[in-house]
N, C-alpha and C. Protein backbone atom coordinates (compact mmCIF):
# COMPACT_ATOMS: atom_id res chain seq x y z
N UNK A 1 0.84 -9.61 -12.09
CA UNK A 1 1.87 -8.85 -11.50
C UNK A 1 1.53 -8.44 -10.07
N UNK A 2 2.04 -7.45 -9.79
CA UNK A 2 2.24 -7.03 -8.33
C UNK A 2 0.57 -6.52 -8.21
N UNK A 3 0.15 -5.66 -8.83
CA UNK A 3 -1.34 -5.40 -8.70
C UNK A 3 -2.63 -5.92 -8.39
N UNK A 4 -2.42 -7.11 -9.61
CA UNK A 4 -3.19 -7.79 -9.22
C UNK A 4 -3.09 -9.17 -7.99
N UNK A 5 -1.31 -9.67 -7.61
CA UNK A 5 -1.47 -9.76 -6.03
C UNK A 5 -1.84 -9.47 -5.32
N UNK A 6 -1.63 -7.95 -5.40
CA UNK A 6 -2.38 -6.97 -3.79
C UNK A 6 -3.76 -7.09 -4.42
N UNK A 7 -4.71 -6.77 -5.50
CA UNK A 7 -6.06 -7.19 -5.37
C UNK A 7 -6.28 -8.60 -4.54
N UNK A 8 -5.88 -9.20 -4.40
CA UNK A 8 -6.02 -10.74 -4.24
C UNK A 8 -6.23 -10.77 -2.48
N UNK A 9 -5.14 -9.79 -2.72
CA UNK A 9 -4.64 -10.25 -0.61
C UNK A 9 -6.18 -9.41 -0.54
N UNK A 10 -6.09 -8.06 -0.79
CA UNK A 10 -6.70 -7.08 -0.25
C UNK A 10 -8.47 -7.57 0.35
N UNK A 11 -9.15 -8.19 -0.86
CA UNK A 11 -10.04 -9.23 -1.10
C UNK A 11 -10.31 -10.08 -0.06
N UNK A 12 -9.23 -10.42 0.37
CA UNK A 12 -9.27 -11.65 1.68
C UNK A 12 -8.89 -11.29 3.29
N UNK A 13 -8.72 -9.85 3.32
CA UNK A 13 -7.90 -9.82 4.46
C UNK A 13 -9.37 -9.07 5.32
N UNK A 14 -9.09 -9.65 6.79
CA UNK A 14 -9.85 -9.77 7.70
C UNK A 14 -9.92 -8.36 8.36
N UNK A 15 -11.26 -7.85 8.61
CA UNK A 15 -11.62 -6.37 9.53
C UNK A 15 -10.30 -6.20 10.61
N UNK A 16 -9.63 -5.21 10.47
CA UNK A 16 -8.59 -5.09 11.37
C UNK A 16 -7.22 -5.68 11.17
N UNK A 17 -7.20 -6.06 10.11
CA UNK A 17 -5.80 -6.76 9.16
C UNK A 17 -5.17 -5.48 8.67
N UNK A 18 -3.83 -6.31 8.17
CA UNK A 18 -3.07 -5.11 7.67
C UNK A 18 -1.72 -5.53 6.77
N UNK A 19 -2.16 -5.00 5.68
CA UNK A 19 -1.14 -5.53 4.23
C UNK A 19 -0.03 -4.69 4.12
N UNK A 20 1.38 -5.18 4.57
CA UNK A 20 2.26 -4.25 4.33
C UNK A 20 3.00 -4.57 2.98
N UNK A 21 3.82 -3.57 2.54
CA UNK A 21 4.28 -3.83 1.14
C UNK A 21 6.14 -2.83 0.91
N UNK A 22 7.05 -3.37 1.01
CA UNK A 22 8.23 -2.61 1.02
C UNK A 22 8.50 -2.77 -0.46
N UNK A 23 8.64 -1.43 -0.74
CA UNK A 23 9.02 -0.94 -2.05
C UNK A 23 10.33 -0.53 -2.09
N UNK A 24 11.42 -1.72 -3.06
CA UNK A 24 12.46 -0.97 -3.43
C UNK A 24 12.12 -0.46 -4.92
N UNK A 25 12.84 1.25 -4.65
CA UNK A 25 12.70 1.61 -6.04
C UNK A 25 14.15 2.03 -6.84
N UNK A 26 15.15 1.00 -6.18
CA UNK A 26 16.50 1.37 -6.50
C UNK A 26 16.95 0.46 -8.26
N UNK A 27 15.89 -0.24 -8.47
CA UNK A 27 16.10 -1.44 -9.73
C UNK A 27 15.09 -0.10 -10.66
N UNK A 28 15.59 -1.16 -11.89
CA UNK A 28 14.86 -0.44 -13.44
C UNK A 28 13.28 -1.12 -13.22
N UNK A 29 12.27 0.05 -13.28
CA UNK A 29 10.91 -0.05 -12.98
C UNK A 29 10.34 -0.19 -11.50
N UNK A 30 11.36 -0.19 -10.88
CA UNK A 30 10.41 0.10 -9.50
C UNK A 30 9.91 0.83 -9.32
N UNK A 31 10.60 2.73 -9.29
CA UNK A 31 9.68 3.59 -9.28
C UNK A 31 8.01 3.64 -9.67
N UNK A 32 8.33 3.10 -10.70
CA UNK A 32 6.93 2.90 -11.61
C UNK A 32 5.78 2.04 -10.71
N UNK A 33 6.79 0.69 -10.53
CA UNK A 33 5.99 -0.21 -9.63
C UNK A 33 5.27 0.55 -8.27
N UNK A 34 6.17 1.04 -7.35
CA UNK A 34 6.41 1.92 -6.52
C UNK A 34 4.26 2.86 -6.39
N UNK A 35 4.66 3.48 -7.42
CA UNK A 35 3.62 4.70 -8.23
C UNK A 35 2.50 4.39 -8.52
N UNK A 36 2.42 3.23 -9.02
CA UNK A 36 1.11 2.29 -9.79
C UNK A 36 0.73 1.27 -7.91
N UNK A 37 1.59 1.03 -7.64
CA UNK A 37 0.85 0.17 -5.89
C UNK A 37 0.40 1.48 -4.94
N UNK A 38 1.19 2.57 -5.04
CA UNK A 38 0.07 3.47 -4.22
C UNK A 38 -1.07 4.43 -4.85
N UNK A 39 -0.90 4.43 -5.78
CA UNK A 39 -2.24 5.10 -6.37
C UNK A 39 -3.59 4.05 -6.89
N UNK A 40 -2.90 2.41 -6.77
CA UNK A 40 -4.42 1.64 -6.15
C UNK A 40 -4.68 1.62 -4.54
N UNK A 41 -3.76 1.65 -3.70
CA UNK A 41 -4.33 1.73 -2.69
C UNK A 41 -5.07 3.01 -2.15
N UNK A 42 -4.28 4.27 -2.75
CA UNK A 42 -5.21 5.43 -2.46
C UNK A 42 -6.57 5.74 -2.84
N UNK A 43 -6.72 4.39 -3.90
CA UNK A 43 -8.21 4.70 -4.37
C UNK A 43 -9.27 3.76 -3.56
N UNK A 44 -8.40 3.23 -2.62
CA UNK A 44 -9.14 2.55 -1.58
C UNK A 44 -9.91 3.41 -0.20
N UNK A 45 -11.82 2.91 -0.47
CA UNK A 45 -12.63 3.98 0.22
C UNK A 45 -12.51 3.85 1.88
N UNK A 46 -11.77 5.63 1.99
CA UNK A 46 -11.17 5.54 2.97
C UNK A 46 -12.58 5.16 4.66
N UNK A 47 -13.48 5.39 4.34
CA UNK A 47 -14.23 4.26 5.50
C UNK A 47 -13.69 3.30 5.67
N UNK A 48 -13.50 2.32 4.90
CA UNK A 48 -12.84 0.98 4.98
C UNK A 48 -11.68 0.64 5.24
N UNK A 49 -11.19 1.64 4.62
CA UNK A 49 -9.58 1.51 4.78
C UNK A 49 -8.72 2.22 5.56
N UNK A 50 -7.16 1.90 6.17
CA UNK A 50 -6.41 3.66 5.80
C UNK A 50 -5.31 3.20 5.55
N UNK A 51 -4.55 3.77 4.72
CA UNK A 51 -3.68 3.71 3.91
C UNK A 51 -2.46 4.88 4.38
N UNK A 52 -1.01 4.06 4.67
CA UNK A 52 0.25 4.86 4.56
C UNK A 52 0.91 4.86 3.54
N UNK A 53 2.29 5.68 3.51
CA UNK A 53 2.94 5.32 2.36
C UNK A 53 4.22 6.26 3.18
N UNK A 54 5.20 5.49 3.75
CA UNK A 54 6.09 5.61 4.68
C UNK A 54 7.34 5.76 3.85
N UNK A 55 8.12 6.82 3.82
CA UNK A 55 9.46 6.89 3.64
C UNK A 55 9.74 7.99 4.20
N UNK A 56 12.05 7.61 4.06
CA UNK A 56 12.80 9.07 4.41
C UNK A 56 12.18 10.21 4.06
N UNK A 57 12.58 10.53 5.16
CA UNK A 57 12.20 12.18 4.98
C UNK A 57 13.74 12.99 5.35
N UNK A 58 14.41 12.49 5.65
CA UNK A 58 15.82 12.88 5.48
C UNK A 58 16.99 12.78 4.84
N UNK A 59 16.38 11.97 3.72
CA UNK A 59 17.49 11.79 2.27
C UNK A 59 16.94 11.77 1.20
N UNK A 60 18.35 12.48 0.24
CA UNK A 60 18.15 12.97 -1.01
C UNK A 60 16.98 11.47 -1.81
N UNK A 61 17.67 10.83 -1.64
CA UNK A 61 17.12 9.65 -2.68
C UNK A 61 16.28 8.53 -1.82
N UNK A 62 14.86 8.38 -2.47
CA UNK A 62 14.01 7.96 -1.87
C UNK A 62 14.11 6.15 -2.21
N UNK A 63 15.13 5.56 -1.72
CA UNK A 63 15.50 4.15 -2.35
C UNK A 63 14.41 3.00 -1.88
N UNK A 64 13.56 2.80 -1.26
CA UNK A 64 12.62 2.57 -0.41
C UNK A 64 11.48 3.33 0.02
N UNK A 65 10.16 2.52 0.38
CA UNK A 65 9.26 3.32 1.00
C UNK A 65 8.43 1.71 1.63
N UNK A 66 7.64 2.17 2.03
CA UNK A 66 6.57 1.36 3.23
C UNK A 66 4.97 1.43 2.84
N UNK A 67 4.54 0.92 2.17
CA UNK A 67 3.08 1.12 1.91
C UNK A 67 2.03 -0.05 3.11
N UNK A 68 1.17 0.62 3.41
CA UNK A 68 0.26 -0.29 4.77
C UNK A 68 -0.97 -0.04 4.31
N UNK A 69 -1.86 -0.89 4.13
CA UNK A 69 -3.22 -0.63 3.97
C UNK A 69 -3.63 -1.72 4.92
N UNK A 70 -5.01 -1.02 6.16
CA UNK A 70 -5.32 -1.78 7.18
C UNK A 70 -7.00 -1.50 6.69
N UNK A 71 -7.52 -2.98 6.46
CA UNK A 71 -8.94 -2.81 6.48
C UNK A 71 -9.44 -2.37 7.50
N UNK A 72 -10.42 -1.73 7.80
CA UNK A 72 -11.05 -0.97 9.27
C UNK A 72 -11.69 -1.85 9.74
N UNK A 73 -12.22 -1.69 10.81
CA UNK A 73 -13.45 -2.83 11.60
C UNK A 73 -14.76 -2.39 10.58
N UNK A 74 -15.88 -3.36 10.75
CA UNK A 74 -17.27 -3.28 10.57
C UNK A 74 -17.99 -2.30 11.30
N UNK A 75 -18.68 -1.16 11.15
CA UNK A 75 -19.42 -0.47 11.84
C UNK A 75 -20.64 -0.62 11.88
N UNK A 76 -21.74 -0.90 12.83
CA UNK A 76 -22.58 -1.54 12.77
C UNK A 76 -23.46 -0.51 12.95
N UNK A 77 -24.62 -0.11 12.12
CA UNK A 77 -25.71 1.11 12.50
C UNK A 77 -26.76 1.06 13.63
């Protein structure tokens, strides 16, 4: 499913890349879908990562949102 896609990309994507993901949650189970794709990316360690999760902020019903997870550069000691 959708989860283990984004494991897949996430895995491969290059220092300074960036996985976007548009969530409709207007169908039966998106919400869910929606819920379950940002609470794996939030468990992504934020050194490495940073993680949005973009929607209205000016309407009742949240039919959409924007999830971005950008691997960070390499920091070298």
């Amino acid at each position: 499913g959708s989860l283990a896609a984004v494991d897949a990309l996430l895995e491969r994507l290059a220092p300074q890349g960036c996985l976007s993901l548009h969530c409709y949650t207007g169908h039966e189970g998106g919400a869910a879908e929606e819920a379950a794709l940002a609470q794996r990316l939030a468990r992504l360690e934020p050194r490495r990562w940073r993680v949005l999760h973009c929607r209205d902020a000016n309407r009742e019903s949240h039919g959409e949102s924007i999830l971005l997870a950008e691997r960070l550069p390499v920091r070298q000691r």
